[in-house]
Protein backbone atom coordinates (compact mmCIF):
# COMPACT_ATOMS: atom_id res chain seq x y z
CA UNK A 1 -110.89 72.06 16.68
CA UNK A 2 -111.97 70.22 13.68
CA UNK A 3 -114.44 66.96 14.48
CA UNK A 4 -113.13 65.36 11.02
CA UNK A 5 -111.67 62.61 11.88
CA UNK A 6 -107.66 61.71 10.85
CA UNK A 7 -107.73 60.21 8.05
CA UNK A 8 -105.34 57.36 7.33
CA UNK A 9 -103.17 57.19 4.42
CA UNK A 10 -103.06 61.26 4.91
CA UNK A 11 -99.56 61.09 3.82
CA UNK A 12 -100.53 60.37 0.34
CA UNK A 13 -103.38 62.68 0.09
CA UNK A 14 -105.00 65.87 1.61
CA UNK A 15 -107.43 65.29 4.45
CA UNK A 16 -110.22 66.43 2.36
CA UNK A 17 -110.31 63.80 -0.12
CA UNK A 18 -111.62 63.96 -3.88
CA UNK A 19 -114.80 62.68 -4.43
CA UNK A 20 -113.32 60.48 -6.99
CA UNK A 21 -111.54 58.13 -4.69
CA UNK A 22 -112.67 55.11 -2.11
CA UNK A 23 -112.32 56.44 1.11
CA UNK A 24 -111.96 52.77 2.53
CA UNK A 25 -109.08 51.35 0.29
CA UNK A 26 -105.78 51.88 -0.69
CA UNK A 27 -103.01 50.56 -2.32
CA UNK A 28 -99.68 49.93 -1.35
CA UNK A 29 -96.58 49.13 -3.51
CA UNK A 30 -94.13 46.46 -2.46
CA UNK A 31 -91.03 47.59 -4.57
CA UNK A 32 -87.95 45.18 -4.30
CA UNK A 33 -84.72 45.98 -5.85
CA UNK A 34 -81.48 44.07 -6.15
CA UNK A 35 -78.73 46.36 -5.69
CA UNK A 36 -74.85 44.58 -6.18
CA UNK A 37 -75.88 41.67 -4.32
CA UNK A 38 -77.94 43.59 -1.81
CA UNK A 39 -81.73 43.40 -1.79
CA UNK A 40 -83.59 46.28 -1.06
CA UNK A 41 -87.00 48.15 -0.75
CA UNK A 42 -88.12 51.26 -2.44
CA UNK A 43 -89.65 53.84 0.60
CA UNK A 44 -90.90 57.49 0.19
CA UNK A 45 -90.86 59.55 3.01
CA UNK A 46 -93.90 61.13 4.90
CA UNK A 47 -94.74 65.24 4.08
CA UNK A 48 -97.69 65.22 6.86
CA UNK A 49 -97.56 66.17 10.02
CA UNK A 50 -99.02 63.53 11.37
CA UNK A 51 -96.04 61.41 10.32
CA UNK A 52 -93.13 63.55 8.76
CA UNK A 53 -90.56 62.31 8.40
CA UNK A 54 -91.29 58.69 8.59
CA UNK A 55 -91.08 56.09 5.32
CA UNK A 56 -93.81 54.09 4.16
CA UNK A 57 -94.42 52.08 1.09
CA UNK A 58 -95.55 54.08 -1.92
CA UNK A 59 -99.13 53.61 -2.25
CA UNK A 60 -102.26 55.49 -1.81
CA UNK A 61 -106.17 56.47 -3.04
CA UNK A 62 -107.86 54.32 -5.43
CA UNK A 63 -110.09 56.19 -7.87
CA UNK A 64 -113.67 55.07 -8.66
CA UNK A 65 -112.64 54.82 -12.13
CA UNK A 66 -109.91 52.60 -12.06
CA UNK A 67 -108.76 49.48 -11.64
CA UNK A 68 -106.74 47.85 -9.23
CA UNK A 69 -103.65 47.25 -10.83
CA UNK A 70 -103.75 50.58 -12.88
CA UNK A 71 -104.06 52.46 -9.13
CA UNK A 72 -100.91 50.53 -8.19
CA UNK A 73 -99.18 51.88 -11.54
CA UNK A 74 -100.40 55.21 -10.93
CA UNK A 75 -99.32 55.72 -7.56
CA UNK A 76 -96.20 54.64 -7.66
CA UNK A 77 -95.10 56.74 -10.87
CA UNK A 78 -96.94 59.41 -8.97
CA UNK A 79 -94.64 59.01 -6.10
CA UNK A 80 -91.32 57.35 -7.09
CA UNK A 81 -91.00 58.14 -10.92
CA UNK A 82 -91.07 53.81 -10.95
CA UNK A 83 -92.85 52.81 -14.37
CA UNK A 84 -92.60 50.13 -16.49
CA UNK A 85 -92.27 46.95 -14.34
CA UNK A 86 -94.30 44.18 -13.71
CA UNK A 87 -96.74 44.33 -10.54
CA UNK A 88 -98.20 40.96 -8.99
CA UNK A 89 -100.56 40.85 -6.55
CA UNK A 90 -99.71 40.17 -3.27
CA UNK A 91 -102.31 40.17 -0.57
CA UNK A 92 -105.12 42.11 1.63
CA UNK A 93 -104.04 43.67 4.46
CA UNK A 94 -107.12 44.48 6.46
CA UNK A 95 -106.51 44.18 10.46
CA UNK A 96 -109.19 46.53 12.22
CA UNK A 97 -106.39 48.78 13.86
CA UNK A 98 -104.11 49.00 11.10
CA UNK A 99 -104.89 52.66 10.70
CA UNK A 100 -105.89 55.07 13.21
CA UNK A 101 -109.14 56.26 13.78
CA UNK A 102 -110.68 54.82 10.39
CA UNK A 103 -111.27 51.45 8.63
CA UNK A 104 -109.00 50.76 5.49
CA UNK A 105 -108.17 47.74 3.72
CA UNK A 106 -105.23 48.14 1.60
CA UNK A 107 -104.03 46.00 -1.35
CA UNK A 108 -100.56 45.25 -1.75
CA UNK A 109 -98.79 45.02 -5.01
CA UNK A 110 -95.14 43.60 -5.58
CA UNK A 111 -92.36 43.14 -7.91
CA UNK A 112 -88.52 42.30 -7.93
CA UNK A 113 -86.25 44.57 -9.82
CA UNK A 114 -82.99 45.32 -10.40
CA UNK A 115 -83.01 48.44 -8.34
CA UNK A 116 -80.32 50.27 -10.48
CA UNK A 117 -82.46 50.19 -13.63
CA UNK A 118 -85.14 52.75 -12.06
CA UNK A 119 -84.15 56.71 -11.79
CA UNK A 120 -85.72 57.77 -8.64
CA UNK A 121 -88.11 60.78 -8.57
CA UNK A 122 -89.54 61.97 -5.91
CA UNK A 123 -93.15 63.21 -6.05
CA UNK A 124 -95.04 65.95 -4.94
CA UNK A 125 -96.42 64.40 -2.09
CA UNK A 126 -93.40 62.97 -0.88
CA UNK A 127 -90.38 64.39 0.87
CA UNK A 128 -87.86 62.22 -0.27
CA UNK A 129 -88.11 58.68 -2.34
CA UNK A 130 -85.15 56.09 -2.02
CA UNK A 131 -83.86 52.16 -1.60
CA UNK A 132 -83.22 51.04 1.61
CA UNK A 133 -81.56 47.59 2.55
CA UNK A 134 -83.86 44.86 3.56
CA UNK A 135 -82.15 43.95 6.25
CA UNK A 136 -81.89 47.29 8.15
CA UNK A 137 -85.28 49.31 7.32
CA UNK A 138 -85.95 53.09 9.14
CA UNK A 139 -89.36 53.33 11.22
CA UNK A 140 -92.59 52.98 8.94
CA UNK A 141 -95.79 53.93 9.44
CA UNK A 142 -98.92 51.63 10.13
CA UNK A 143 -98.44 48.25 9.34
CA UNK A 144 -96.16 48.78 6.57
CA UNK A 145 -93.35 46.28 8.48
CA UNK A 146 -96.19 43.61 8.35
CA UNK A 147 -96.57 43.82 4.84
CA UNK A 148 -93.04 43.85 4.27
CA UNK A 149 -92.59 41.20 6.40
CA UNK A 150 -95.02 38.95 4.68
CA UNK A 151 -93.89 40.40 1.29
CA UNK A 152 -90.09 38.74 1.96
CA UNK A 153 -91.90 34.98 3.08
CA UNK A 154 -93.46 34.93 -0.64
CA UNK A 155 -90.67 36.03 -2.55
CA UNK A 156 -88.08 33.77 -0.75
CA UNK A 157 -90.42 30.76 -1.71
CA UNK A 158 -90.94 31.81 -5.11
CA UNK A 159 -87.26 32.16 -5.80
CA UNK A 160 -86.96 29.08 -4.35
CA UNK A 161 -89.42 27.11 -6.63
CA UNK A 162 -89.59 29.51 -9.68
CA UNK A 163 -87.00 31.04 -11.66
CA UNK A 164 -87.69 34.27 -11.59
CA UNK A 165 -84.42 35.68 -10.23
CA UNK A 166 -82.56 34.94 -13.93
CA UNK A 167 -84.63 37.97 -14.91
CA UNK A 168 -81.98 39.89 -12.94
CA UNK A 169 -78.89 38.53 -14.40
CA UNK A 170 -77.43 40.15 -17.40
CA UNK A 171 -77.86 38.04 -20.34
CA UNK A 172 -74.36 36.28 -19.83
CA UNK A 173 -73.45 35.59 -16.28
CA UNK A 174 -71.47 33.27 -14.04
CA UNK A 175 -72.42 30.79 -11.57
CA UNK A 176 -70.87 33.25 -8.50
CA UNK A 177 -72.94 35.60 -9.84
CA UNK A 178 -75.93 33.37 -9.82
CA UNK A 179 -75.21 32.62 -6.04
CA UNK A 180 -74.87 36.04 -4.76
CA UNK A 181 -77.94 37.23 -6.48
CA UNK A 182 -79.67 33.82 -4.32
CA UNK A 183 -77.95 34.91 -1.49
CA UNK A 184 -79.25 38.48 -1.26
CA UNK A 185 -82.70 37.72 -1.64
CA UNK A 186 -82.92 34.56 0.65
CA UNK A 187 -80.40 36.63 3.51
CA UNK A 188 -78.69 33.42 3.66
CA UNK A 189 -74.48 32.04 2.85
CA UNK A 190 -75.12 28.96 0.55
CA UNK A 191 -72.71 26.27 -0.12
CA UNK A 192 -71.24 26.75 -3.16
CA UNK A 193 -70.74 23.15 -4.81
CA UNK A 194 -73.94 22.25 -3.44
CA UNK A 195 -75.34 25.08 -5.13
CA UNK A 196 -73.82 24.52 -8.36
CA UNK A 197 -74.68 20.49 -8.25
CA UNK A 198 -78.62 21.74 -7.96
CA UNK A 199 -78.28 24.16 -10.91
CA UNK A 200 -76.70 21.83 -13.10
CA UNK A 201 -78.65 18.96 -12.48
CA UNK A 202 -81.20 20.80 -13.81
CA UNK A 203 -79.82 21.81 -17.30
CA UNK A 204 -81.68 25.29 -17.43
CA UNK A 205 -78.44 27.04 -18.49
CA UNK A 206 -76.62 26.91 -21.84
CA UNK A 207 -72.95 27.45 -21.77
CA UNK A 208 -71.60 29.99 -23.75
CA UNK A 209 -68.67 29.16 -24.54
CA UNK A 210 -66.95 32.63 -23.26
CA UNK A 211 -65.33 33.67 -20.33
CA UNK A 212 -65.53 36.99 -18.71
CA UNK A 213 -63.54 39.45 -20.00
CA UNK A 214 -61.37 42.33 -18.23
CA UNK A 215 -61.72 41.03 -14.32
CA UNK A 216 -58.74 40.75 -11.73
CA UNK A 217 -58.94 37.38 -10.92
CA UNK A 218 -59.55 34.22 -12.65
CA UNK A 219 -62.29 34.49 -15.23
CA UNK A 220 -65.61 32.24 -15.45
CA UNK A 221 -67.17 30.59 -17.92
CA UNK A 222 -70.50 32.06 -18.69
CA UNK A 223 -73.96 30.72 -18.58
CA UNK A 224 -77.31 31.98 -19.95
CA UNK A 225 -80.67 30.95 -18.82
CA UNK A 226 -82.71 28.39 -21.81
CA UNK A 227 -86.03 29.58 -20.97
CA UNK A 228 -87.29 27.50 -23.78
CA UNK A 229 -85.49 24.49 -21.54
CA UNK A 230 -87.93 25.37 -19.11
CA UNK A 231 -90.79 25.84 -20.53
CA UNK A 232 -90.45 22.12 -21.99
CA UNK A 233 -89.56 20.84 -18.54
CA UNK A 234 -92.27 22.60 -16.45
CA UNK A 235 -95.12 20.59 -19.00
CA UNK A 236 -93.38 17.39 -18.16
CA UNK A 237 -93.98 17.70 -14.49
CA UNK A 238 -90.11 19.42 -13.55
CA UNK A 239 -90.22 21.04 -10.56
CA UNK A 240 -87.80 24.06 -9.57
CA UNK A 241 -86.14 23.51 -6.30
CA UNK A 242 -83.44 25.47 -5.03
């Protein structure tokens, strides 16, 4: 029997690592997608024995050569065929048990997508790559749950101070649709003229003087977001509060 020691984050990479890579930390890619009203988390699942057939986040090895936030890109083209989106830090994760028999500090990177914008490939080191609702994830591997976990906290606070869910709106939408798309993220029923009174009040959207076209039920009036409106607000000392 072998006296190499496992080697955590196997399930990205062969136990006999490239010279090319830190041995003592990795990067793992907090994916969430918006998907009709549901929010969800982009998984791949395990090819090692060690842990076939469990999910994880994508993530993995960071070379030598590169640097952080190009790793983060890398890995997760590598491993879900995910490109072009916008990665933001998120936080160290770097408990002395969170993986077995070694010490590895792993770097977690985040975004907020709409999840049907992304074709889903599955690389060659993963079994299978796919969204899963954030309300009812499968069994992960190491302390992937904690990061998660944490990962949700942050983006319910940002959504609820910055407006960075309009970004998954089309360019016209509704006020419902503006409610489900807070109600997905923050896992939470909100009171509908309460909601609308706080959006209003704040005269970030621009009426477009349309209403939606070809639906079953009563159509309503369309909104867009005035970025600009914003910008002028936030250096005046606004403060977005949901």
């Amino acid at each position: 029997m072998s006296d190499q020691p496992l080697h955590p984050n196997s399930h990205f990479e062969p136990l006999n690592l490239p010279p090319n890579v830190i041995k003592a930390l990795s990067i793992d890619n907090l994916i969430f997608g918006l998907d009709h009203d549901e929010l969800k988390i982009l998984l791949v699942k395990q090819t090692d024995p060690m842990h076939q057939g469990k999910w994880a986040l994508p993530g993995g090895w960071i070379r030598y050569d590169e640097n952080l936030r190009d790793a983060a890109y890398r890995l997760l083209e590598e491993l879900t065929g995910v490109r072009q989106l916008f990665l933001e830090q998120l936080k160290t994760f770097g408990r002395v048990d969170r993986f077995p028999n070694e010490r590895v500090v792993t770097i977690a990177y985040y975004a907020l997508v709409s999840a049907e914008n992304y074709s889903l490939v599955a690389g060659q080191a993963t079994a299978d790559v796919s969204w899963h609702s954030a309300n009812h994830l499968p069994e992960l591997v190491y302390d992937h749950a904690e990061i998660i976990e944490h990962g949700l906290k942050v983006l319910r606070h940002q959504v609820c101070h910055q407006p960075i869910g309009f970004n998954l709106l089309p360019e016209k939408f509704t006020l419902l649709q503006l409610q489900a798309l807070y109600e997905a993220i923050l896992n939470t029923k909100l009171d509908k003229p309460n909601f609308r009174r706080k959006i209003m009040k704040m005269n970030l959207l621009t009426p477009c003087n349309e209403k939606q076209q070809g639906v079953p039920h009563r159509a309503a009036n369309l909104y867009r977001f005035d970025s600009e409106a914003y910008r002028h607000l936030t250096e005046s000392g606004f403060a977005f509060e949901i």
